[in-house]
Structures are given as structure tokens and as C-alpha cells.
Protein backbone atom coordinates (compact mmCIF):
# COMPACT_ATOMS: atom_id res chain seq x y z
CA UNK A 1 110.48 109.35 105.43
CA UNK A 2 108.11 109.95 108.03
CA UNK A 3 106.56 106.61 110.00
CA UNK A 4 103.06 105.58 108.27
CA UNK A 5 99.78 104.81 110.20
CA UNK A 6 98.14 101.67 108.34
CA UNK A 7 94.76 100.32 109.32
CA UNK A 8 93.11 97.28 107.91
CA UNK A 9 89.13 96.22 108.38
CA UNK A 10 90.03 92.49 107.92
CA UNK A 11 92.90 91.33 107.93
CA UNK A 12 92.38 88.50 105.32
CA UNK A 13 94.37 87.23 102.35
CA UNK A 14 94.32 90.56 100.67
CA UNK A 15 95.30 92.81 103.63
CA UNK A 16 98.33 90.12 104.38
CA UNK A 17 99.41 90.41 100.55
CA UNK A 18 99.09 94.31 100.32
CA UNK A 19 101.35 95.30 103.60
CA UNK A 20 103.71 92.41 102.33
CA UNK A 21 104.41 94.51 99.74
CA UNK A 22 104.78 97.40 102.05
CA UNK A 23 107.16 95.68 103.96
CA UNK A 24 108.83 94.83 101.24
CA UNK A 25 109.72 97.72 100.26
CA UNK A 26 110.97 98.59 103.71
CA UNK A 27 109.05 101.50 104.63
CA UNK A 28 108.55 102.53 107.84
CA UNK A 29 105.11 101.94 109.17
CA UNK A 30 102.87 101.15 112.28
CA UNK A 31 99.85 98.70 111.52
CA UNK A 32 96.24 97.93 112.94
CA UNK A 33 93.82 95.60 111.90
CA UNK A 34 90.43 94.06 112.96
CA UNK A 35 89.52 90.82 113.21
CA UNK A 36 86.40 88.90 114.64
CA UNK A 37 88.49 87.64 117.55
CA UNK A 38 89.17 89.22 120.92
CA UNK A 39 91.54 92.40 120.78
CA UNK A 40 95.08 91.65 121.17
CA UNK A 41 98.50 92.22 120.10
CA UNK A 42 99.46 89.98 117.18
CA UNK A 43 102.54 89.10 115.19
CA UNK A 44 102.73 89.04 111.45
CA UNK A 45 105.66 87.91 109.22
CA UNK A 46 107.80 89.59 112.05
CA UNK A 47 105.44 93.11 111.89
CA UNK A 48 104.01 93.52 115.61
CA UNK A 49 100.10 95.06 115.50
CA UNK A 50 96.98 95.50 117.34
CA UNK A 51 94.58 93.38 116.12
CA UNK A 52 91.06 94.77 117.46
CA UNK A 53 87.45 93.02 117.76
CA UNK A 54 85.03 93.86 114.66
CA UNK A 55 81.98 92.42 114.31
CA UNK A 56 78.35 92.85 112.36
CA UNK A 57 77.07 93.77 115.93
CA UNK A 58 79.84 94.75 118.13
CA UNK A 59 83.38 96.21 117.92
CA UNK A 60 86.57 97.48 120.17
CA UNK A 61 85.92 101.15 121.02
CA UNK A 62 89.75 100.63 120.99
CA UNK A 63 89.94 100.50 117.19
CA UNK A 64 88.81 104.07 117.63
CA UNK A 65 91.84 106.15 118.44
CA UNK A 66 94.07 103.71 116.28
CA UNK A 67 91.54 104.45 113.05
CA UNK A 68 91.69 108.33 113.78
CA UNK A 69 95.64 108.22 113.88
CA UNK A 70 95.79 106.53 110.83
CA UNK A 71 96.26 107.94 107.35
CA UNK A 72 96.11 104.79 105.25
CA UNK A 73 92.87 102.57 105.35
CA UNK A 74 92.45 99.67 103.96
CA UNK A 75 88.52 98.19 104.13
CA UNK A 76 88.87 94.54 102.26
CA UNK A 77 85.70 93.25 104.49
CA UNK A 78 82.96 92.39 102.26
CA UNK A 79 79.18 94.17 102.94
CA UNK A 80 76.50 91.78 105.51
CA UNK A 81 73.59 91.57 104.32
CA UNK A 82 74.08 94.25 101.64
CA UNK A 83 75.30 96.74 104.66
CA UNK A 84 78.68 97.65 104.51
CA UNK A 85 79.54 97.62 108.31
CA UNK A 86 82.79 99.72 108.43
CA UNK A 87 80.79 102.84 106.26
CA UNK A 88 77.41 102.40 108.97
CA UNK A 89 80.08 102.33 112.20
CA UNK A 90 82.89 105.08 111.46
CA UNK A 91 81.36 107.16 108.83
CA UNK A 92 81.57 109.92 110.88
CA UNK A 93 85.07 109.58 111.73
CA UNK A 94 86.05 108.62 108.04
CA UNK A 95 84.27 112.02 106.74
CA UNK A 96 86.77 113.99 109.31
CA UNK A 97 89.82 112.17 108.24
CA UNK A 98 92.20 113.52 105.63
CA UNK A 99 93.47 110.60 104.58
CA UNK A 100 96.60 109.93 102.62
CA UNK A 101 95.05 107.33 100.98
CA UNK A 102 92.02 104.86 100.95
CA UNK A 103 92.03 101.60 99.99
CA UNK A 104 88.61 99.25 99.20
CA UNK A 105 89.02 95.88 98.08
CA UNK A 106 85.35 94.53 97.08
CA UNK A 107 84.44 91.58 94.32
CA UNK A 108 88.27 91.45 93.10
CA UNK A 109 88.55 94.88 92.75
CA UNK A 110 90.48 97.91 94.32
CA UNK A 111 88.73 101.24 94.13
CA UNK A 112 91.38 103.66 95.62
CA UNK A 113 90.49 107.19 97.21
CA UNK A 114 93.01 109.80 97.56
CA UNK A 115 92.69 113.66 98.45
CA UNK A 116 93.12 113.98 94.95
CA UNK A 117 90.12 112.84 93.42
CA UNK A 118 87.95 113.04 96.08
């Protein structure tokens, strides 16, 4: 099986818990996230990944050519102020992408996008 590109907005309880699994189930994949701290290489559970800056306001221009090389993304970063940041920053990019999958985690609930329905 071919390496997979995973990249988390947030990198919270939920993100943690879903590439656990992943791991788990030992397939091979590469892994960015953001995070409200400075960008930097970070160590999780053993998995090495690029942890960029995100922010309401600013973010790692970084994150960018990680996010396009991806083809999982998980968003589990709730809306500010009723804006969901990740949709108003990367739209653009995410419209371009075909993704092999999309994951949102909002209000306890996983809404998952695939080329399949759309």
C-alpha cells in the first residue's frame, strides 16, 4: 500500500484518537497538523509531524504545500465566531483537491466527504 498524506486542522483530542487508530492498524502514513503554537516538528506517540501555526488571524504559509500534498483532511477545529476559519482560508485550495477522503468533526459529530458522494 502506497504511503498516505494525513492533515489535521487541530490537533486536539479527536485528531490524537482518530490517527491512533490509524496507527494502529499499521498503515503507512505521513502526518501534518496545525496548532496555535509556533511551527515546528513535533513527536506523537512515536509518529514524527509538522505541526504548523493556525490561527483566527494568522497562519504558516508553510501549511500550504503540506495541505495540497495531502489526500486525507481532517478539520476537528470548531467555527469563531460562527466563521469556520479553515473553509474562509483554503477554500480555494480545498475546491482543487481530489481528496481521498474528508473528515469534519463538529458538535460530536463526523460528517465524512468522499469523491463518492460529493
Amino acid at each position: 500500500m502506497e504511503k498516505i498524506n494525513i492533515f489535521c486542522f487541530g490537533f486536539g483530542q479527536v485528531a490524537k484518537n482518530f490517527i491512533k487508530k490509524i496507527n494502529a492498524k499499521n498503515i503507512d502514513f505521513a502526518l501534518s497538523a496545525t496548532s496555535r503554537e509556533s511551527s515546528k516538528k513535533k513527536n506523537f506517540s512515536g509518529i514524527e509531524y509538522n505541526s504548523f501555526q493556525f490561527s483566527e488571524h494568522t497562519f504558516d504559509t508553510n501549511l500550504i504545500k503540506s495541505l495540497e500534498s495531502s489526500n486525507y483532511i481532517l478539520i476537528s477545529i470548531a467555527p469563531i465566531n460562527g466563521i469556520d476559519i479553515v473553509i474562509k482560508n483554503f477554500q480555494n485550495i480545498l475546491k482543487k483537491k481530489k481528496l481521498s477522503g474528508l473528515l469534519i468533526y463538529q458538535q460530536q459529530m463526523f460528517t465524512v466527504i468522499t469523491r463518492e458522494n460529493g
